[in-house]
C-alpha atoms as a PDB file:
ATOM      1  CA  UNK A   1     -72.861  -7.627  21.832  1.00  0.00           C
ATOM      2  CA  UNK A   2     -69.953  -5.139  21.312  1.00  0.00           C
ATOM      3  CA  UNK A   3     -69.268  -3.631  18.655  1.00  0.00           C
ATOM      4  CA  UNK A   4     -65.337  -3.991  17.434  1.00  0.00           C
ATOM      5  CA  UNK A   5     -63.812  -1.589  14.642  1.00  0.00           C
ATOM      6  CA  UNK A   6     -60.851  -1.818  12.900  1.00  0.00           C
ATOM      7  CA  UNK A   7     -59.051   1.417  13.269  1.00  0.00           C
ATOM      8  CA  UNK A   8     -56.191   1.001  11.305  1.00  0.00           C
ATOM      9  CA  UNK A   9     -54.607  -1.401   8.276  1.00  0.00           C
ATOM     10  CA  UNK A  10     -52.036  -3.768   9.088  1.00  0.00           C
ATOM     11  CA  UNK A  11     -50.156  -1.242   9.131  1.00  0.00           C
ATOM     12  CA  UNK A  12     -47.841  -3.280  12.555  1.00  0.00           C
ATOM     13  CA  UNK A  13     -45.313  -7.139  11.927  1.00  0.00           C
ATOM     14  CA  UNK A  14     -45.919  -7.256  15.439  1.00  0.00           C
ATOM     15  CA  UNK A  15     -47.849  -4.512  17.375  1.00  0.00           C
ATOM     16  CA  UNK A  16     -47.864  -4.174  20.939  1.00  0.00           C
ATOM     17  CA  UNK A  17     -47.970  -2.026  24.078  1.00  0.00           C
ATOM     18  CA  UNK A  18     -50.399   0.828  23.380  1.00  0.00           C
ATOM     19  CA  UNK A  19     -50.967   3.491  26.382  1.00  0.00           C
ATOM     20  CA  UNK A  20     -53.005   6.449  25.487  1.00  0.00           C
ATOM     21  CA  UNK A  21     -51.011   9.816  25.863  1.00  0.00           C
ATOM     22  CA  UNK A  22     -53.152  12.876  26.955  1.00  0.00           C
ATOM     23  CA  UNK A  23     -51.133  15.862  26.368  1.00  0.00           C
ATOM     24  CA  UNK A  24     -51.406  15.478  22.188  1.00  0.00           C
ATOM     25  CA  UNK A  25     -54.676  12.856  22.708  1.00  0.00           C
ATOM     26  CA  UNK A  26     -52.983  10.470  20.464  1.00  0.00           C
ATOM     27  CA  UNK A  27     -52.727   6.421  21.046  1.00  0.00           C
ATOM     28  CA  UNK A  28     -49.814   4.799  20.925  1.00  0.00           C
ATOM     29  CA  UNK A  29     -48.203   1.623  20.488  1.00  0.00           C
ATOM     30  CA  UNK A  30     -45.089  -0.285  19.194  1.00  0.00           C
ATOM     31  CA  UNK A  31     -44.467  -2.235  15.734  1.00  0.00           C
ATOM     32  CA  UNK A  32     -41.808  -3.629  18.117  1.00  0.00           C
ATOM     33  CA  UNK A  33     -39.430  -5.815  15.732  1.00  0.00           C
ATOM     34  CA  UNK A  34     -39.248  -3.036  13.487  1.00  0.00           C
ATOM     35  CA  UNK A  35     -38.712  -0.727  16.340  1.00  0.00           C
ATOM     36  CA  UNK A  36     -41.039   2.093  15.396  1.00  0.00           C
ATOM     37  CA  UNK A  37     -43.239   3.878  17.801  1.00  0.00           C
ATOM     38  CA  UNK A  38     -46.729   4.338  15.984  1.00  0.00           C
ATOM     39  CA  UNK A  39     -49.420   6.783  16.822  1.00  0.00           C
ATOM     40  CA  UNK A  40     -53.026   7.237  15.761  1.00  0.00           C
ATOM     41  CA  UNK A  41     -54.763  10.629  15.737  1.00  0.00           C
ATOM     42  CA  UNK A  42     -58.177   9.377  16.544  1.00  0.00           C
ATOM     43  CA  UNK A  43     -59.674  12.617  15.066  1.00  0.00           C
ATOM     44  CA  UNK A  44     -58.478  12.231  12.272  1.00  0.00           C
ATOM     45  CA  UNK A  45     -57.659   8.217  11.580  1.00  0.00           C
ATOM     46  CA  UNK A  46     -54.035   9.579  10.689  1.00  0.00           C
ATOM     47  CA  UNK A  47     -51.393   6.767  11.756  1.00  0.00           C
ATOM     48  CA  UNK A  48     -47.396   8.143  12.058  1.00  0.00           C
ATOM     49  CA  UNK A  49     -44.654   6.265  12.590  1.00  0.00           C
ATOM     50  CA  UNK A  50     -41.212   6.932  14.185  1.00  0.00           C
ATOM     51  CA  UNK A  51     -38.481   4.711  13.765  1.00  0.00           C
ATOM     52  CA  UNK A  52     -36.110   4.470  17.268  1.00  0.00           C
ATOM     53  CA  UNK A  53     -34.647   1.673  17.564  1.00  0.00           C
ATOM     54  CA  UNK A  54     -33.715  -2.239  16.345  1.00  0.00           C
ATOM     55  CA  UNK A  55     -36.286  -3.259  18.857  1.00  0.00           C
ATOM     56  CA  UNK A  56     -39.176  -0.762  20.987  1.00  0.00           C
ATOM     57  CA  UNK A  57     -41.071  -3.242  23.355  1.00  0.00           C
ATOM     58  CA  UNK A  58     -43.279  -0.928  25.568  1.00  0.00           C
ATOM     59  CA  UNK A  59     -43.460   2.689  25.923  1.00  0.00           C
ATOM     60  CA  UNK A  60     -45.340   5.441  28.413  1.00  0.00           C
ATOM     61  CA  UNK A  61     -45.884   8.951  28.433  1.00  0.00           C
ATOM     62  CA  UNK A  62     -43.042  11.008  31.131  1.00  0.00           C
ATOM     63  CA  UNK A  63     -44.852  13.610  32.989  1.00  0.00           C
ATOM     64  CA  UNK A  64     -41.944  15.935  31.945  1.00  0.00           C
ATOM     65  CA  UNK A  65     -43.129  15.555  28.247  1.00  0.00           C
ATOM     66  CA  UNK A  66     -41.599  13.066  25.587  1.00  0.00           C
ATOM     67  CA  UNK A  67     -41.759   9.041  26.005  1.00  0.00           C
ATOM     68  CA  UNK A  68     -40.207   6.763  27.979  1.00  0.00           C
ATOM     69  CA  UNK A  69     -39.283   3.244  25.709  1.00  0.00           C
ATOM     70  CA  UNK A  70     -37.904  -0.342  26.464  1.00  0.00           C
ATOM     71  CA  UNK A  71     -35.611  -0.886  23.858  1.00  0.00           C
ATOM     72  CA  UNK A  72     -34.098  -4.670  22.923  1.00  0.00           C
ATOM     73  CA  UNK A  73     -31.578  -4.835  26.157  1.00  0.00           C
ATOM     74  CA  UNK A  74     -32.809  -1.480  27.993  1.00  0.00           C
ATOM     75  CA  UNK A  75     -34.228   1.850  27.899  1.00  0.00           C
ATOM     76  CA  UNK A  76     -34.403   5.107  25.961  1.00  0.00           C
ATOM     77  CA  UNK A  77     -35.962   8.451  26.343  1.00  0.00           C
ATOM     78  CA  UNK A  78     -37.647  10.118  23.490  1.00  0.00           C
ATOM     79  CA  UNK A  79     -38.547  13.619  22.888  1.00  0.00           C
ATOM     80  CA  UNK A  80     -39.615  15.105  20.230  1.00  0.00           C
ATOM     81  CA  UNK A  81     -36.181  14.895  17.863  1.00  0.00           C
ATOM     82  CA  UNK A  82     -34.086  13.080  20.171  1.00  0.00           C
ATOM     83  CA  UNK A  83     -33.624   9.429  21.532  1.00  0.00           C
ATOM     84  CA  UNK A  84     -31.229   9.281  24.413  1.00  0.00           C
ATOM     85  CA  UNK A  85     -30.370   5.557  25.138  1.00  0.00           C
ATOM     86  CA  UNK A  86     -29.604   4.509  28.701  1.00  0.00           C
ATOM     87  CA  UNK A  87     -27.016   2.229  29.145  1.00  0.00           C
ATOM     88  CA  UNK A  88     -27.598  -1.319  27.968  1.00  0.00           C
ATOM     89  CA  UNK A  89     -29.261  -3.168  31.220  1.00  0.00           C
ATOM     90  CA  UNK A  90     -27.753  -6.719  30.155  1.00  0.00           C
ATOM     91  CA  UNK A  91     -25.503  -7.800  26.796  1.00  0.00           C
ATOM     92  CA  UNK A  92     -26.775 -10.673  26.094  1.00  0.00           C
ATOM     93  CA  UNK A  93     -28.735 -10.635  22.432  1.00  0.00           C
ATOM     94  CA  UNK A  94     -30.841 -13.906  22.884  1.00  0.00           C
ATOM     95  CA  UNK A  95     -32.575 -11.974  25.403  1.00  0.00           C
ATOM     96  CA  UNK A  96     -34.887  -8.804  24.841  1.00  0.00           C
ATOM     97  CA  UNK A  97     -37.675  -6.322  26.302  1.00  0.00           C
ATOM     98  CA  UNK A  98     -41.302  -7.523  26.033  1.00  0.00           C
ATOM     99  CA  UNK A  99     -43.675  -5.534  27.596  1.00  0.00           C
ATOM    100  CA  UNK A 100     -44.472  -3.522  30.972  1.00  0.00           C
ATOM    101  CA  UNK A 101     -45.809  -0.482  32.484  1.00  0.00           C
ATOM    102  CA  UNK A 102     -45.405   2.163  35.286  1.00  0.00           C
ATOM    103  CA  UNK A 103     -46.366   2.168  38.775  1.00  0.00           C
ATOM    104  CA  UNK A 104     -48.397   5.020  40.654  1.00  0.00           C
ATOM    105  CA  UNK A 105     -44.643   6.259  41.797  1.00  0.00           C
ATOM    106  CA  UNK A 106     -44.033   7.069  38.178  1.00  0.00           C
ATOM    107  CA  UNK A 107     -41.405   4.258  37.815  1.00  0.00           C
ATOM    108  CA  UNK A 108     -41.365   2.142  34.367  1.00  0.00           C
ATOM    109  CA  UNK A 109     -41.215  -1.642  34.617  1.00  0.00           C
ATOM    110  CA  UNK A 110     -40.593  -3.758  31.630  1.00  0.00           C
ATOM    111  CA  UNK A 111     -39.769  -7.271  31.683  1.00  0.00           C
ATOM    112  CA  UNK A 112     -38.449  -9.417  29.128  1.00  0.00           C
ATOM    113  CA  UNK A 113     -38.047 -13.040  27.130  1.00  0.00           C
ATOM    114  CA  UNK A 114     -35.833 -14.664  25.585  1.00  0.00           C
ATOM    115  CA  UNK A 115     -35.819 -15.213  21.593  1.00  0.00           C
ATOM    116  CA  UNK A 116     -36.852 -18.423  21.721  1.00  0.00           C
ATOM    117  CA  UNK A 117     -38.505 -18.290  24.991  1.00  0.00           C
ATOM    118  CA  UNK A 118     -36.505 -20.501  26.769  1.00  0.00           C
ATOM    119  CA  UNK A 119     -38.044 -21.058  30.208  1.00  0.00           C
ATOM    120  CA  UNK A 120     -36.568 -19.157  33.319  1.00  0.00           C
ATOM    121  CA  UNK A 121     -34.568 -16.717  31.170  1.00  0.00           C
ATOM    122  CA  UNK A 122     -36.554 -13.644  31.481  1.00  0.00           C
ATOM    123  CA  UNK A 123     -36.969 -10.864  33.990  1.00  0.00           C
ATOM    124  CA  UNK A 124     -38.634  -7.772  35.099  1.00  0.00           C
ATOM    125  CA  UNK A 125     -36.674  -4.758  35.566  1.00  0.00           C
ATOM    126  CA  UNK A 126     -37.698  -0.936  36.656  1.00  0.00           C
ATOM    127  CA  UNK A 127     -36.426   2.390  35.657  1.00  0.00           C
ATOM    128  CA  UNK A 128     -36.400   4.888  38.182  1.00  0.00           C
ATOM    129  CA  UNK A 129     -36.934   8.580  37.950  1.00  0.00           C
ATOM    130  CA  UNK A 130     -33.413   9.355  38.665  1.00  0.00           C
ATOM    131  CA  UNK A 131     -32.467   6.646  35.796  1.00  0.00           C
ATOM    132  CA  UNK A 132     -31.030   3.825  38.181  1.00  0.00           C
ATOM    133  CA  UNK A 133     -32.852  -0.141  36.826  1.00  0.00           C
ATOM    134  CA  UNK A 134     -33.148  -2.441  39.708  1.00  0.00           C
ATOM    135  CA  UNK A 135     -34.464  -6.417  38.935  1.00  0.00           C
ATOM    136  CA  UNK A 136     -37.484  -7.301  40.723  1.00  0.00           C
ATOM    137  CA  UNK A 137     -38.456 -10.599  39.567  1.00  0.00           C
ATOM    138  CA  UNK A 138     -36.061 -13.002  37.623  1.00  0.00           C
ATOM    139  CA  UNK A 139     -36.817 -16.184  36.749  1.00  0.00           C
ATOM    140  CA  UNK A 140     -39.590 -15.591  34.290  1.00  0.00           C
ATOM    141  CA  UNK A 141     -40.125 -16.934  31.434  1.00  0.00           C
ATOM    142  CA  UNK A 142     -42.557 -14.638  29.014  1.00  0.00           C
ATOM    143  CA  UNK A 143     -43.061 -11.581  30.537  1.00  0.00           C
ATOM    144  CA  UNK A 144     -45.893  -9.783  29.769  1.00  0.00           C
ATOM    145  CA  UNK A 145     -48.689  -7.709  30.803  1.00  0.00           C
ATOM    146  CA  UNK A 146     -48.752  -5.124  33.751  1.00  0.00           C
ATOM    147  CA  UNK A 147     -51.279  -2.736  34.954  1.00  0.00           C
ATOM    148  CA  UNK A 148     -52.333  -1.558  38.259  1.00  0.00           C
ATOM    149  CA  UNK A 149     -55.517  -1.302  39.433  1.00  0.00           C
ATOM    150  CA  UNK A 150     -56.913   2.485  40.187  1.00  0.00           C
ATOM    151  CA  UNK A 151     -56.221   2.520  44.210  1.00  0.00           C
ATOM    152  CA  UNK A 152     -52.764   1.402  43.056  1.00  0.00           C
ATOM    153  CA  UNK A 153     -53.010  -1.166  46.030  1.00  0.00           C
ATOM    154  CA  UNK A 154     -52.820  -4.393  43.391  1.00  0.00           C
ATOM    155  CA  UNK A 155     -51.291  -5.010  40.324  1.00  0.00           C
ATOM    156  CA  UNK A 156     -52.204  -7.455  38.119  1.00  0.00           C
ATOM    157  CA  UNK A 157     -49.309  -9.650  36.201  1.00  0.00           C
ATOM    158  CA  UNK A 158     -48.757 -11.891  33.361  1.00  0.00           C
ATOM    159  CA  UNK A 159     -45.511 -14.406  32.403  1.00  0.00           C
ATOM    160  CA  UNK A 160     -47.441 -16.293  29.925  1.00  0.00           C
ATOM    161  CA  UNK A 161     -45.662 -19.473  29.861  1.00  0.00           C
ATOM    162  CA  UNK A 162     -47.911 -20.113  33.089  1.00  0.00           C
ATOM    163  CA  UNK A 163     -50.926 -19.560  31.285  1.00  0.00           C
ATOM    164  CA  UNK A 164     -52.038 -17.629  34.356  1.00  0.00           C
ATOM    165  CA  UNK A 165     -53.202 -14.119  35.223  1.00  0.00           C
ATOM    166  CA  UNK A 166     -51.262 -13.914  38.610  1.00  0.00           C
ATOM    167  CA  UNK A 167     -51.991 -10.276  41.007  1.00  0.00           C
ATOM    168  CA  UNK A 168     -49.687  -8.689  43.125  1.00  0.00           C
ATOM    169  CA  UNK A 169     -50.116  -6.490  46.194  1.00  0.00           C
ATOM    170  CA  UNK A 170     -48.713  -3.197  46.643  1.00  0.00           C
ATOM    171  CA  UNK A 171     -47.766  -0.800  48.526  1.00  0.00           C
ATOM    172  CA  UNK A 172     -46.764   2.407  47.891  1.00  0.00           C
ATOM    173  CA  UNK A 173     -44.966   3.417  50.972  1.00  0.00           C
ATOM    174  CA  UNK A 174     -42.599   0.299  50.146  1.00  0.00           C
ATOM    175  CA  UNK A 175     -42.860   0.961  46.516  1.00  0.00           C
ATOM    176  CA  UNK A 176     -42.552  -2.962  46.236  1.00  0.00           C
ATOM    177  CA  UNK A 177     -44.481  -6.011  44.498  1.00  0.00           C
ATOM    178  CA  UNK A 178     -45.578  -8.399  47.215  1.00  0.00           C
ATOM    179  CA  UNK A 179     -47.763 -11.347  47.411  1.00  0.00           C
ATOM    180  CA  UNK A 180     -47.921 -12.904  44.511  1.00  0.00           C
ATOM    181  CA  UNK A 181     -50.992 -14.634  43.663  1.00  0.00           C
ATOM    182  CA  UNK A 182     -53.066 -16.875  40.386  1.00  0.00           C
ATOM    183  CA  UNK A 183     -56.360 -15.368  39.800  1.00  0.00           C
ATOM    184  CA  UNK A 184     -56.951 -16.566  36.285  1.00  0.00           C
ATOM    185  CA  UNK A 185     -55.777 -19.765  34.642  1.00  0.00           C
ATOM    186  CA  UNK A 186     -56.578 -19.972  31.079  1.00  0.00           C
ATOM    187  CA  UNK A 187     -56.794 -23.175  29.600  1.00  0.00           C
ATOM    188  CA  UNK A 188     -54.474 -23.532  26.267  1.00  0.00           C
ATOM    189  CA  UNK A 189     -57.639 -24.156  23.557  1.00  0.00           C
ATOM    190  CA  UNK A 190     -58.522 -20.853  24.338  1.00  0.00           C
ATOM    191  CA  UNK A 191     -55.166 -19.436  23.725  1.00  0.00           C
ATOM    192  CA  UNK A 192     -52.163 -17.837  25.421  1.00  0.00           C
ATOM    193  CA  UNK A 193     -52.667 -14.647  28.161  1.00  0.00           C
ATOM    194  CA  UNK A 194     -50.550 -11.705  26.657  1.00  0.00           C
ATOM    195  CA  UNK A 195     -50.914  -7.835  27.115  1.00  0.00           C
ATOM    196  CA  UNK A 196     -53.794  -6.754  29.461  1.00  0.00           C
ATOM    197  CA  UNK A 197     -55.462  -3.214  31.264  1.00  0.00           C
ATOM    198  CA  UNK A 198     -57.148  -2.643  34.036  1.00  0.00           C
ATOM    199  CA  UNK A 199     -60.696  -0.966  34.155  1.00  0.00           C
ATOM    200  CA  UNK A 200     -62.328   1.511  36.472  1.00  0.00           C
ATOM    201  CA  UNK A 201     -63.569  -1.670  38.843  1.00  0.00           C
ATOM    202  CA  UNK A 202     -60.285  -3.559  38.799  1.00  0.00           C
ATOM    203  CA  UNK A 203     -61.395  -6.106  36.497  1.00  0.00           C
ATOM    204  CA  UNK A 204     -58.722  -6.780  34.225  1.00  0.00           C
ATOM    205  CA  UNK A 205     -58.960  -7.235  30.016  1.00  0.00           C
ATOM    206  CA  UNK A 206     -56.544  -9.234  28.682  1.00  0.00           C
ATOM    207  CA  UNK A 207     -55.565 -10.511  25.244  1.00  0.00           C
ATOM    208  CA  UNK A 208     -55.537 -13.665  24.481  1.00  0.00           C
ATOM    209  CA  UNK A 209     -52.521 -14.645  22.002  1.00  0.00           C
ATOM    210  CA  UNK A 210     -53.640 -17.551  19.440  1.00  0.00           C
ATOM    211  CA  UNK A 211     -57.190 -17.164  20.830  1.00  0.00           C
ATOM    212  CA  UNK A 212     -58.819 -14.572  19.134  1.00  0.00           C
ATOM    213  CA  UNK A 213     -60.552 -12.282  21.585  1.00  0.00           C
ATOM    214  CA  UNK A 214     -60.216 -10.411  24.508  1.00  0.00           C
ATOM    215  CA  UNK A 215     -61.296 -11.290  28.099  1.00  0.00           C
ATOM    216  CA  UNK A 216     -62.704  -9.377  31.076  1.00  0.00           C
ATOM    217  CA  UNK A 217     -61.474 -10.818  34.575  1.00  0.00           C
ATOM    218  CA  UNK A 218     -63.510  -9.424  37.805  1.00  0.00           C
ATOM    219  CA  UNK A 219     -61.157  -8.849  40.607  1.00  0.00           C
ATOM    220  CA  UNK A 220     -62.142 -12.356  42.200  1.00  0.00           C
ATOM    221  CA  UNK A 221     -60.850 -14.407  38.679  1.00  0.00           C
ATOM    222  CA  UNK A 222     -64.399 -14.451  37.037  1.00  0.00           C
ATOM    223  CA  UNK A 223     -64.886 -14.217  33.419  1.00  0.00           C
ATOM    224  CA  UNK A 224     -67.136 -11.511  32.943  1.00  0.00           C
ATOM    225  CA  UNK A 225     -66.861 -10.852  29.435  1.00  0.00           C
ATOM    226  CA  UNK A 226     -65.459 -12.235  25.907  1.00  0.00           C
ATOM    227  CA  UNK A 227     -65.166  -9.705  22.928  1.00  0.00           C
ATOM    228  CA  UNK A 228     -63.582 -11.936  19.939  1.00  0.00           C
ATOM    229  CA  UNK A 229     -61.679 -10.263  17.258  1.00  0.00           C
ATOM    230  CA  UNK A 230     -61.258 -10.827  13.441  1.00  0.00           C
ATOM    231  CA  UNK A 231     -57.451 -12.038  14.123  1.00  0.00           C
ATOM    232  CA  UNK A 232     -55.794 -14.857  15.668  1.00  0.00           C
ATOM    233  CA  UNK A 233     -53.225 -13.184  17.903  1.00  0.00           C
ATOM    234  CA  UNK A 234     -54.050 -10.062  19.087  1.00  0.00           C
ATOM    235  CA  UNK A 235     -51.296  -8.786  21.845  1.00  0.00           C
ATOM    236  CA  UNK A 236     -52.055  -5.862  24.232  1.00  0.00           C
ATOM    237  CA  UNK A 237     -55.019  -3.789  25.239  1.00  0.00           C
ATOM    238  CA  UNK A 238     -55.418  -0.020  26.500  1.00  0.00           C
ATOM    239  CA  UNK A 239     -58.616   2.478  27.092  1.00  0.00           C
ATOM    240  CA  UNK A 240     -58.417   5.578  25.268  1.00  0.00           C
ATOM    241  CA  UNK A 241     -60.039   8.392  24.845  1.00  0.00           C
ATOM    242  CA  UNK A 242     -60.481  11.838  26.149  1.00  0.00           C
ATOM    243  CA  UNK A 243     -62.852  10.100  28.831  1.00  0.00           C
ATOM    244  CA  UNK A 244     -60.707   6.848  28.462  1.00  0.00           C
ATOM    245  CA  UNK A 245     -63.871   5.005  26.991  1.00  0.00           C
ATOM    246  CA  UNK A 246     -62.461   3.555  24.213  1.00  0.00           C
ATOM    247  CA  UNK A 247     -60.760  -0.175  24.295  1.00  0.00           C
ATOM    248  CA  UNK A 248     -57.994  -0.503  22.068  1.00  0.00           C
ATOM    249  CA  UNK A 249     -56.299  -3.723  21.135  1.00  0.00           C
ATOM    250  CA  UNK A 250     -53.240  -4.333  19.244  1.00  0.00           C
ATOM    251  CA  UNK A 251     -52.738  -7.342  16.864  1.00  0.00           C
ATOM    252  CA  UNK A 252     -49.662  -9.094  15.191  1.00  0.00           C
ATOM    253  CA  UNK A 253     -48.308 -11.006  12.448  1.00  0.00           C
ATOM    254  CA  UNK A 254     -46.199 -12.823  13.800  1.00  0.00           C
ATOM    255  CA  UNK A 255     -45.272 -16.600  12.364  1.00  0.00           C
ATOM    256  CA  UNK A 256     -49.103 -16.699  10.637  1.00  0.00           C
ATOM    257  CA  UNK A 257     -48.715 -18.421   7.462  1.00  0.00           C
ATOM    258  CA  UNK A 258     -48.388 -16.603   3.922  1.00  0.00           C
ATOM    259  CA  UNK A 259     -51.883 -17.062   2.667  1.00  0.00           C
ATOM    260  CA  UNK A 260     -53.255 -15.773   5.962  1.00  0.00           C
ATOM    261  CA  UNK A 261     -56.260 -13.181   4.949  1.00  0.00           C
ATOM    262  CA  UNK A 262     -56.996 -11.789   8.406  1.00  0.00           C
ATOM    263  CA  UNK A 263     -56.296  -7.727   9.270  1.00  0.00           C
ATOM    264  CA  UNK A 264     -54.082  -8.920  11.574  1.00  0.00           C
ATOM    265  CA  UNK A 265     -51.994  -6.147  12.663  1.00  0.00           C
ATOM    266  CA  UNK A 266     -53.965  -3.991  12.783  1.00  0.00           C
ATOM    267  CA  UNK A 267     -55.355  -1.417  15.699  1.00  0.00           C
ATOM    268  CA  UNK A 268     -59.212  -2.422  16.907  1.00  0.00           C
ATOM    269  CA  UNK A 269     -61.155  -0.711  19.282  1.00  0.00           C
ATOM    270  CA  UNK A 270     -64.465  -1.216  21.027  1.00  0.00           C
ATOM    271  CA  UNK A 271     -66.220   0.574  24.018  1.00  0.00           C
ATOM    272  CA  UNK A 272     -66.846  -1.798  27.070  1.00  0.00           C
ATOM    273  CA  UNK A 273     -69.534  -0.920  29.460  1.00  0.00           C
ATOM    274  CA  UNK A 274     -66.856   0.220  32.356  1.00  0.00           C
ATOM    275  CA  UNK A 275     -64.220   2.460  31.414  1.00  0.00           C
ATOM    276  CA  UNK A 276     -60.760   2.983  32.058  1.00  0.00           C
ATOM    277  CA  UNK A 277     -58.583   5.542  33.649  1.00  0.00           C
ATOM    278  CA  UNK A 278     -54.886   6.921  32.688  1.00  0.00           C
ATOM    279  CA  UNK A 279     -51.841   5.026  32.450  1.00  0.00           C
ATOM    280  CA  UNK A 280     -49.510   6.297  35.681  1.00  0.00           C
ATOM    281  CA  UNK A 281     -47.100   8.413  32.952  1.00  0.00           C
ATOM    282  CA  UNK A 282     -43.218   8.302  33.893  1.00  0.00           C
ATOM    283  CA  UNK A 283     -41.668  10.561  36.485  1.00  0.00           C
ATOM    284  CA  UNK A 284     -38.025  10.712  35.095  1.00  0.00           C
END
């Protein structure tokens, strides 16, 4: 059995994409319809929060120092008391920034949904160092989560309207996504694949959205383990930690009714027997 802890009150309508950031050993994540950037001082249980936009979908360290954001239609840099938007990537407002990640090149991907997740609407689109966004996969639906593996030779994917885990070659002399193949397809009754992370052995954790726990994936698709969690939709996952240990898992809010008693919201985190390694940070 693992242990889960509740880090944090609800203190997140909707949290999401938490990456651990080295250089101040804080975690961070996004209450992402507020648009505030949260962090948690682990040493000291100490939870700030930084309002930067409408919407903040996803976020990573830059190697340069500050944060690199998705905002609602595109991206922003942060550093410490600045926020430089880049220009808008699209102008349509049914359609925002959901989640994503960077690549061992440093680049930041972050895909997106539309508002009422219409199918087909969504993309994923990466920022480059030098600040040019190029589309890489359109057609999506719910795009979700992202991670590679530590080689960097696979990535593993999620648009969760397919209910699948799906895993991507690549390579970095290319710099491209290739090969596109399921490796996990979770039924519905035990809820919808959201954020995920990738462990020191390539097996993947992912959330489970309206299912209450968190699964491990081996490389090969099998379910290797099932922590559950004291709320209904938890989001996104990350390992933490100055020896990246630590599993952290986001939670949300989002459309449970009134009366609902649950901490969702709330930051958990639990220590798996593998751990993790650092998120690739952002080279721009």
């Amino acid at each position: 059995m693992v242990d889960v802890e509740q880090v944090t009150p609800n203190v997140a309508g909707h949290g999401e994409g938490p990456v651990w950031c080295p250089a101040d050993r804080r975690l961070r994540w996004v209450d992402m319809l507020a648009g505030d950037v949260l962090a948690l001082d682990p040493a000291t249980g100490t939870v700030t929060r930084r309002h930067v936009a409408p919407v903040v979908a996803a976020l990573r360290p830059r190697s340069a120092g500050g944060l690199v954001v998705a905002v609602e239609r595109g991206f922003a840099l942060l550093g410490d008391d600045s926020v430089e938007l880049l220009p808008e990537v699209w102008s349509d407002p049914s359609i925002r920034m959901n989640d994503g990640a960077c690549d061992p090149l440093g680049r930041f991907y972050c895909g997106s949904m539309a508002y009422d997740a219409a199918p087909g609407r969504a993309a994923l689109h990466r920022l480059a160092a030098d600040g040019t966004v190029e589309t890489v996969l359109t057609g999506l639906t719910v795009s979700n989560g992202l991670a590679w593996t530590r080689d960097g030779g696979t990535a593993w994917y999620v648009d969760s309207a397919t209910q699948r885990v799906d895993a991507f070659a690549f390579d970095p002399a290319t710099g491209e996504l290739r090969d596109r193949r399921p490796v996990v397809t979770v039924p519905p009754a035990v809820g919808t694949p959201d954020g995920l992370c990738v462990d020191s052995e390539g097996g993947a954790w992912v959330a489970l959205w309206d299912g209450g726990a968190v699964h491990r994936y081996a490389p090969d698709g099998r379910l290797t383990a099932v922590v559950e969690l004291p709320v209904r939709r938890p989001t996104a996952c990350a390992f933490g930690g100055p020896d990246h240990a630590d599993l952290y898992v986001t939670s949300s809010r989002l459309g449970l009714p009134d009366d609902d008693r649950s901490p969702a919201g709330a930051l958990f985190r639990f220590r798996p027997e593998v751990p993790g390694f650092p998120a690739h940070p952002f080279a721009g």
